[in-house]
Protein backbone atom coordinates (compact mmCIF):
# COMPACT_ATOMS: atom_id res chain seq x y z
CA UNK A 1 104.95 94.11 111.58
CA UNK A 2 102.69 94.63 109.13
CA UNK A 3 99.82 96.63 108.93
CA UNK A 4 96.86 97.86 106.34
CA UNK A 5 96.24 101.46 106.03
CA UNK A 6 93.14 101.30 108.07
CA UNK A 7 95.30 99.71 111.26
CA UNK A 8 98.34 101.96 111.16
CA UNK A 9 95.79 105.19 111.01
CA UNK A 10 93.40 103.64 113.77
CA UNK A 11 97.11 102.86 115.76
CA UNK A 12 98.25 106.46 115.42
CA UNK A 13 95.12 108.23 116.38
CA UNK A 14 94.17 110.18 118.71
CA UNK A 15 90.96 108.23 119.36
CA UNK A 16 93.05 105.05 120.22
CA UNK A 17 95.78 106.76 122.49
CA UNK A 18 92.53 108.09 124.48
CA UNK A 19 90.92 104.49 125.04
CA UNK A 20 94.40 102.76 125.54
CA UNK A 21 94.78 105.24 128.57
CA UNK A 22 91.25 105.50 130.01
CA UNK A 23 89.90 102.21 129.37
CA UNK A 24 92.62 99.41 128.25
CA UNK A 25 95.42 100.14 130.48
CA UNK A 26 93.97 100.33 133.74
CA UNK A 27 91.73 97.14 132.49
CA UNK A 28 94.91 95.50 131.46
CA UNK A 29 97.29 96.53 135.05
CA UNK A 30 94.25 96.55 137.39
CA UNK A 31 96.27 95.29 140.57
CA UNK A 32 98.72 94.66 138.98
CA UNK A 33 102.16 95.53 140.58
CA UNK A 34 104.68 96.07 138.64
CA UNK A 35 107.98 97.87 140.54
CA UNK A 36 110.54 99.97 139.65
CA UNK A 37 112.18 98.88 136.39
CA UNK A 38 109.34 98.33 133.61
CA UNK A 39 110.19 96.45 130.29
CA UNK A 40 107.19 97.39 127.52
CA UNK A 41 107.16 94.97 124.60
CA UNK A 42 105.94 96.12 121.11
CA UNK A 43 104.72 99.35 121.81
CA UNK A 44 104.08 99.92 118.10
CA UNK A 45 102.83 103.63 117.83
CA UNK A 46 103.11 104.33 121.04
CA UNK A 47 99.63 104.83 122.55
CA UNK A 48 100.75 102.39 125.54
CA UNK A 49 103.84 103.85 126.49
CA UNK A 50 101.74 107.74 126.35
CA UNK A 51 100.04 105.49 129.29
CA UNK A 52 102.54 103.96 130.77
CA UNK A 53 105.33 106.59 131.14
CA UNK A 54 103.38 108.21 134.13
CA UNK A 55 102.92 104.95 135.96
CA UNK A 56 106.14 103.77 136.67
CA UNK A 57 109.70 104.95 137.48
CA UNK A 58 111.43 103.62 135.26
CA UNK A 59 110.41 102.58 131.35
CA UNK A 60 112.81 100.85 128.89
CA UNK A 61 110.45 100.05 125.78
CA UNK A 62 111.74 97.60 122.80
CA UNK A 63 110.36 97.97 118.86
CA UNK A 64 111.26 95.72 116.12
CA UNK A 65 110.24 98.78 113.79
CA UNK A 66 113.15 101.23 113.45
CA UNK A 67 111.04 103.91 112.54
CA UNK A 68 108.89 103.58 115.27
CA UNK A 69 111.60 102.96 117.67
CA UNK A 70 113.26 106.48 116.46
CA UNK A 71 109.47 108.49 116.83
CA UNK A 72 108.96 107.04 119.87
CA UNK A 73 112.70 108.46 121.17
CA UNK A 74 111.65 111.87 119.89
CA UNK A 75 107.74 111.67 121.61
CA UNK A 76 109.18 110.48 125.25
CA UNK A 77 113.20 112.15 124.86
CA UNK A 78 114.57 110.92 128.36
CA UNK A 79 111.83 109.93 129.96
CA UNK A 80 111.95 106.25 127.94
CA UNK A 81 114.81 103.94 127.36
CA UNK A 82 113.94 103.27 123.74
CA UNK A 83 115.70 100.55 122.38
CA UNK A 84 115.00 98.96 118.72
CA UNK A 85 114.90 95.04 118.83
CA UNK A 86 112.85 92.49 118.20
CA UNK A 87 110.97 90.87 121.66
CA UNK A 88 111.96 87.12 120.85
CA UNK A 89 115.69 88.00 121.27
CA UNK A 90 115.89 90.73 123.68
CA UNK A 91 119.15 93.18 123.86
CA UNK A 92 119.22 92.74 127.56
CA UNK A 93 120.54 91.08 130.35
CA UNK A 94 119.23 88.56 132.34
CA UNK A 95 117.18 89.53 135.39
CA UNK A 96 116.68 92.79 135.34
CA UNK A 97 113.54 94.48 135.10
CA UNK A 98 110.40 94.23 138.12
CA UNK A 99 107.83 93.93 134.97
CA UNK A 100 107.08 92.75 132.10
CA UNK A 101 104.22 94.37 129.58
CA UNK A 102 102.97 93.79 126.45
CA UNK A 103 99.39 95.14 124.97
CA UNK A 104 97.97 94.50 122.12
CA UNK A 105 100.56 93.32 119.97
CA UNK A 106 101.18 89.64 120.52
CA UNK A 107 98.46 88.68 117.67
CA UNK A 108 101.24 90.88 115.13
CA UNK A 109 103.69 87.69 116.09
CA UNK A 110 103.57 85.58 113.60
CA UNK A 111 103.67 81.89 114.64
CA UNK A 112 103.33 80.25 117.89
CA UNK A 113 106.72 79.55 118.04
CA UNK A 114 107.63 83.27 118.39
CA UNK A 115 105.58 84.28 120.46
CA UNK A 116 106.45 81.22 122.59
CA UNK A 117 110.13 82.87 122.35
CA UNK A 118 108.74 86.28 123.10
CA UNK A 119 107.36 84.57 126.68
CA UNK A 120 110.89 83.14 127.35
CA UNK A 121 112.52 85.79 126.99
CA UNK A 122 110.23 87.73 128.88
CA UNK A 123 110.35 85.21 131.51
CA UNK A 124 114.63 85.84 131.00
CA UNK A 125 114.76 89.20 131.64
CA UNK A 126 112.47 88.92 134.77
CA UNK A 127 113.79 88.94 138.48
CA UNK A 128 112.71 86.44 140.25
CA UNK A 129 108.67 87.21 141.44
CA UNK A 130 108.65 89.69 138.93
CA UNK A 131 105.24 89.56 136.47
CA UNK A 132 104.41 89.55 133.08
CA UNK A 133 101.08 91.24 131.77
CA UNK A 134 99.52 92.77 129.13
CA UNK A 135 96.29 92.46 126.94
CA UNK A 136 95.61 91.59 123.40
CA UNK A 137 92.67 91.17 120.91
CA UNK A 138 90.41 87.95 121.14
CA UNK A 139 89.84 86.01 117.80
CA UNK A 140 86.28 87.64 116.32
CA UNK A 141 84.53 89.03 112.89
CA UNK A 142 85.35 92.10 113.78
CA UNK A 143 89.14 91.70 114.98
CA UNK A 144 89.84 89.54 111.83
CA UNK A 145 88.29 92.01 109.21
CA UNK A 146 90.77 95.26 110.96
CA UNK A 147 93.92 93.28 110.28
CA UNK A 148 93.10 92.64 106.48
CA UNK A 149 96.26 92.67 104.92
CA UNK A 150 98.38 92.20 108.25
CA UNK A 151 100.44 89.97 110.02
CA UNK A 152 97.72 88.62 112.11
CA UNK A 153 98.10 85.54 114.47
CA UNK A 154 95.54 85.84 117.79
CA UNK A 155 96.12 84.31 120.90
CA UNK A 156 94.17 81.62 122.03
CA UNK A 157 93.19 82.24 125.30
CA UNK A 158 92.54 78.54 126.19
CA UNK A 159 95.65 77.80 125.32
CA UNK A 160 98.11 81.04 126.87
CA UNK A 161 98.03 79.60 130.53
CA UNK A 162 100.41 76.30 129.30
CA UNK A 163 101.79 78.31 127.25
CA UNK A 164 103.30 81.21 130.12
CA UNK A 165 103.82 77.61 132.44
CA UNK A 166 106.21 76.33 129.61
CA UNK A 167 108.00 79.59 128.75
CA UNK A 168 109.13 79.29 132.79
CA UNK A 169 106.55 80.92 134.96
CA UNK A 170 103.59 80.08 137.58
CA UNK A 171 100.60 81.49 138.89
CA UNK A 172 99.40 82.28 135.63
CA UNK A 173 96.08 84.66 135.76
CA UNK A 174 93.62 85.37 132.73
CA UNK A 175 90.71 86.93 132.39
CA UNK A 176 88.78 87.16 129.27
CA UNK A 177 85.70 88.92 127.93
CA UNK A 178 84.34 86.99 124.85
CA UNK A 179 84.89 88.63 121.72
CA UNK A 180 86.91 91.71 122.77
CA UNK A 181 89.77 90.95 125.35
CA UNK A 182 91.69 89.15 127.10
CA UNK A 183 94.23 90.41 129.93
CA UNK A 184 97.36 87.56 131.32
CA UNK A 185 99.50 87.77 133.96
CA UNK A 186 102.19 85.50 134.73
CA UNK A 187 104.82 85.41 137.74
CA UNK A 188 108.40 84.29 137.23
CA UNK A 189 108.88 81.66 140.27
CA UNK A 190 110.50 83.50 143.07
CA UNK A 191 112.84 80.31 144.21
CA UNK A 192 111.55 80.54 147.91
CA UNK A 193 110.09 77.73 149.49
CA UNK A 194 106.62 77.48 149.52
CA UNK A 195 104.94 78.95 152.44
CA UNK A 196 106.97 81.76 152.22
């Protein structure tokens, strides 16, 4: 993951772990549903997780960065599973988390065809009905000129919904406001009949 000076500071603020909990997060899960068993995706510095770990029973968070992965274990202690990997091959097995999340990171992938690996395995480690969400970035001025130096790969929100349908799930959801955000959620097919 890399990251100018500017980005990391802005990442590990206090300014940014504020809005990621009043204002992106609950934009982000806003009906969202997400169980018991929670699988968080990139959580980078860990503003999300500071968000998350109240909302659910039961967080496991992965971090390609081993650094990060190690401060994050010392921020939440037992209260997070933290586990260092990398999201396009994840170190778990199939089926077994309620949720999916990811926020913010997806444009630090960076080509298509790993984040298109990131989705299946996302879609993997899903039980069946179980949703993937998150947020990211959308392509802008002002998004381009903070990730100066970094990996930096945006989403196209045009494009996601195929994207989720060929990474395995269905009723794929976005909602996007123009030069800011987007939000995506996805639902790994349940195998019932329809109807049901």
């Amino acid at each position: 993951m890399g990251m100018n000076r500017y980005h990391q500071w802005l990442c590990g603020s206090e300014l940014w772990a504020k809005d990621v909990r009043d204002k992106q997060i609950p934009w982000a899960l806003e009906g969202a549903e997400l169980g018991q068993d929670v699988l968080e995706i990139g959580p980078g510095y860990g503003a999300t997780t500071r968000a998350l770990v109240d909302l659910v029973p039961n967080l496991t968070s992965v971090e390609i960065d081993e650094e990060m992965a190690r401060r994050l274990e010392r921020l939440h202690g037992s209260r997070v599973r933290v586990l260092h990997g990398d999201g396009t091959a994840l170190p778990l097995p199939d089926e077994d988390f309620s949720a999916v999340v990811c926020f913010t990171m997806l444009h630090h992938v960076p080509t298509a065809a790993l984040q298109d690996r990131l989705f299946a395995e996302a879609c993997r480690v899903l039980r069946p009905g179980g949703v993937f969400t998150g947020s990211d970035g959308v392509h802008s001025l002002g998004f381009k000129l903070i990730h100066i130096g970094d990996t930096f790969n945006p989403v196209d929100p045009d494009t996601l919904p195929a994207r989720l349908r060929d990474a395995g799930f269905d009723r794929v959801e976005m909602t996007v406001r123009p030069k800011e955000r987007m939000r995506f959620r996805a639902f790994k097919p349940s195998g019932e009949p329809a109807g049901r």
